[in-house]
Structures are given as C-alpha cells and as structure tokens.
N, C-alpha and C. Protein backbone atom coordinates (compact mmCIF):
# COMPACT_ATOMS: atom_id res chain seq x y z
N UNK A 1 0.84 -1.16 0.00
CA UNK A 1 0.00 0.00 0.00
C UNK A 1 0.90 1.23 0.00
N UNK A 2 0.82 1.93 -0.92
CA UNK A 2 1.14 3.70 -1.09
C UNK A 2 0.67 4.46 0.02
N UNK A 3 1.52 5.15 0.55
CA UNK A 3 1.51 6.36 1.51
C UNK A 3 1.49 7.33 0.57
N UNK A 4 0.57 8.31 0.83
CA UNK A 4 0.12 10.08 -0.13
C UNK A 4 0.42 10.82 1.43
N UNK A 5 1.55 11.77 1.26
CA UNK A 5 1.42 12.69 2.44
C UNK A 5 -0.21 13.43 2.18
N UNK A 6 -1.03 13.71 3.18
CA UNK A 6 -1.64 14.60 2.85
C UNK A 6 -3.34 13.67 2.59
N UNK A 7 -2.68 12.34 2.12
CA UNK A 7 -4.23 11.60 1.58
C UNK A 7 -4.05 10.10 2.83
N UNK A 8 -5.53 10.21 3.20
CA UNK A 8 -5.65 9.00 3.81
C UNK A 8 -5.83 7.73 3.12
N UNK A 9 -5.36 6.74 3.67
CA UNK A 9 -5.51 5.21 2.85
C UNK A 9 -6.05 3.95 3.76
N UNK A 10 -6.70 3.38 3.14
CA UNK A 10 -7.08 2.23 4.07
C UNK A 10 -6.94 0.72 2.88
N UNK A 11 -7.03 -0.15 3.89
CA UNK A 11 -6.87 -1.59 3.47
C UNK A 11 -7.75 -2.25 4.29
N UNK A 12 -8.39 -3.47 3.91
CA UNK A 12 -8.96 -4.17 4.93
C UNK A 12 -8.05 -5.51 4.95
N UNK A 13 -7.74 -5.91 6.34
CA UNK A 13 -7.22 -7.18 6.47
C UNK A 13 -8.19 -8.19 7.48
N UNK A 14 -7.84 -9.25 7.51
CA UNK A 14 -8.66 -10.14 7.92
C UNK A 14 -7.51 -10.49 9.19
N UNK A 15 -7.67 -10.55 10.45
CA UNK A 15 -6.43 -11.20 11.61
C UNK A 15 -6.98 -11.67 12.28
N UNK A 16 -6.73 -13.47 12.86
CA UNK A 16 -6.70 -14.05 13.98
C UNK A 16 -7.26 -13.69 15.45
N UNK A 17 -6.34 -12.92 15.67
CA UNK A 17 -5.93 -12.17 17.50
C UNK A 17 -6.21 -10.87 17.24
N UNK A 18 -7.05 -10.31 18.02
CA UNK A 18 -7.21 -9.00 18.22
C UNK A 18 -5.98 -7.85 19.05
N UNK A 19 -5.58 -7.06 18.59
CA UNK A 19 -4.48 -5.95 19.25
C UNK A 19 -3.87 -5.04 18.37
N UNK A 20 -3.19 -4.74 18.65
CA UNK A 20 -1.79 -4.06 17.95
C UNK A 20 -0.70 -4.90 16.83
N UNK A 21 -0.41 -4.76 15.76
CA UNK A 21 0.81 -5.11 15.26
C UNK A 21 1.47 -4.29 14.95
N UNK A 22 2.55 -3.81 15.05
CA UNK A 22 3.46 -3.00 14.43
C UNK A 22 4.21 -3.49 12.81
N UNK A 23 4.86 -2.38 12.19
CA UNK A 23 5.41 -2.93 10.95
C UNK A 23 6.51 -1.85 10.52
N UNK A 24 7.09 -1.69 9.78
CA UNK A 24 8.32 -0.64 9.35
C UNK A 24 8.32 -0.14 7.69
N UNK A 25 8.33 1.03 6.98
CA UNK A 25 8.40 0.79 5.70
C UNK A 25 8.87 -0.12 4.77
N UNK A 26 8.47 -0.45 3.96
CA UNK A 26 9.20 -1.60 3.21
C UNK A 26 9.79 -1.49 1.96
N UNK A 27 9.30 -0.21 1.60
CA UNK A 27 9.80 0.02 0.31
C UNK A 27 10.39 1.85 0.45
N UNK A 28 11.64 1.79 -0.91
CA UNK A 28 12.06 2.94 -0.58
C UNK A 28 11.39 3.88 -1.36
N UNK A 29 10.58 4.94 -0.13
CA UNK A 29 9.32 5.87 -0.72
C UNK A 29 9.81 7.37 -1.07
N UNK A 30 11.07 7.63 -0.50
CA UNK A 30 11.04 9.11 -0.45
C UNK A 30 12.05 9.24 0.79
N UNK A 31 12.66 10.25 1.13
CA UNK A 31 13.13 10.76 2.03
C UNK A 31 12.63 10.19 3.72
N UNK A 32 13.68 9.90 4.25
CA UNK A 32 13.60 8.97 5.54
C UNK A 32 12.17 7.97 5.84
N UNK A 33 12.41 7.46 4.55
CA UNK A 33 11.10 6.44 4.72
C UNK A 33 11.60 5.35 5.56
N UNK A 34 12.77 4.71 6.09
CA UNK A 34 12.63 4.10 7.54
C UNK A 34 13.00 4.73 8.40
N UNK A 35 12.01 6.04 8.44
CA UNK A 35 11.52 6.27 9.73
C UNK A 35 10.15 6.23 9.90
N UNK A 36 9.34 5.50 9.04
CA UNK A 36 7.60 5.80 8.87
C UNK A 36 7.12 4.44 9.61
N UNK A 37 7.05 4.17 10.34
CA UNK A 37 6.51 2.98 11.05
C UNK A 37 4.99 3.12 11.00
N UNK A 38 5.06 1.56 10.87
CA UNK A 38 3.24 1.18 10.76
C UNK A 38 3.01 0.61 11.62
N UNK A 39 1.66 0.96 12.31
CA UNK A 39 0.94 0.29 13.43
C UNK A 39 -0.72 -0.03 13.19
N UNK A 40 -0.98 -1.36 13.26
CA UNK A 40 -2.58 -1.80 12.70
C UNK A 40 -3.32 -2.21 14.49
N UNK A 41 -4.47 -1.40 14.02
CA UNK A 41 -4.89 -2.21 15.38
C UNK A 41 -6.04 -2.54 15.00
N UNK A 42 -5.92 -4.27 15.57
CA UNK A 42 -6.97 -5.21 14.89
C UNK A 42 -7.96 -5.21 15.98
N UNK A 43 -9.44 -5.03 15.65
CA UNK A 43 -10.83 -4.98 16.50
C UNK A 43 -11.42 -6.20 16.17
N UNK A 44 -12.25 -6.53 17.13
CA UNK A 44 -12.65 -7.88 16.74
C UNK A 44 -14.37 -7.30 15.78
N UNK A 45 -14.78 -8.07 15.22
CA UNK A 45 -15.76 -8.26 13.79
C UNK A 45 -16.80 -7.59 14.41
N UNK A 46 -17.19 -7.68 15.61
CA UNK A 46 -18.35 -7.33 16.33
C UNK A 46 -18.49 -6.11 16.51
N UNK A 47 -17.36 -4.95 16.29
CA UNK A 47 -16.96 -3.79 17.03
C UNK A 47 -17.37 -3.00 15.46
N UNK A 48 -17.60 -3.35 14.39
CA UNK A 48 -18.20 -2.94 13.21
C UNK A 48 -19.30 -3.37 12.90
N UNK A 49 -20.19 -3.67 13.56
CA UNK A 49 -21.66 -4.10 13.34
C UNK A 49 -22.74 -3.07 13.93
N UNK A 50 -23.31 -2.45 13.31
CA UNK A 50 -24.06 -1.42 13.61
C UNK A 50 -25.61 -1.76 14.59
C-alpha cells in the first residue's frame, strides 16, 4: 500500500488475535522512509456491526 502525504488510505485485512501489530516501511518511498513505522490495530468483527 502507497503512503500520499496529505491523503488517507485504508486496506482491509482479515487477523486471527485481536491488538496491535506494528510494521516498518518496506519500500524505498522518499526521504527517511525508515523512519515511517506502521501500526494496525486489529478490533474484533463485532466492534463494526451497527
């Protein structure tokens, strides 16, 4: 997934365990792109049901 300074982005993933994962850039994006750390925090299915 592309980082846009300025534009929000989303993905949907599907995870196991509910919490936090952390992650680190992975690709070289631009100027101190490992310093852009990623953090997902997974909710369980129920917490999106209206």
């Amino acid at each position: 997934m592309d980082c846009v300074p300025g534009r929000s982005t989303h993905h949907t993933l599907y995870i196991d365990n509910i919490g936090f994962y952390y992650g680190q850039c992975a690709e070289i994006c631009g100027r101190y792109h490992h310093h852009m750390p990623v953090r997902v925090c997974a909710l369980p299915y129920e917490h999106f049901m209206l």
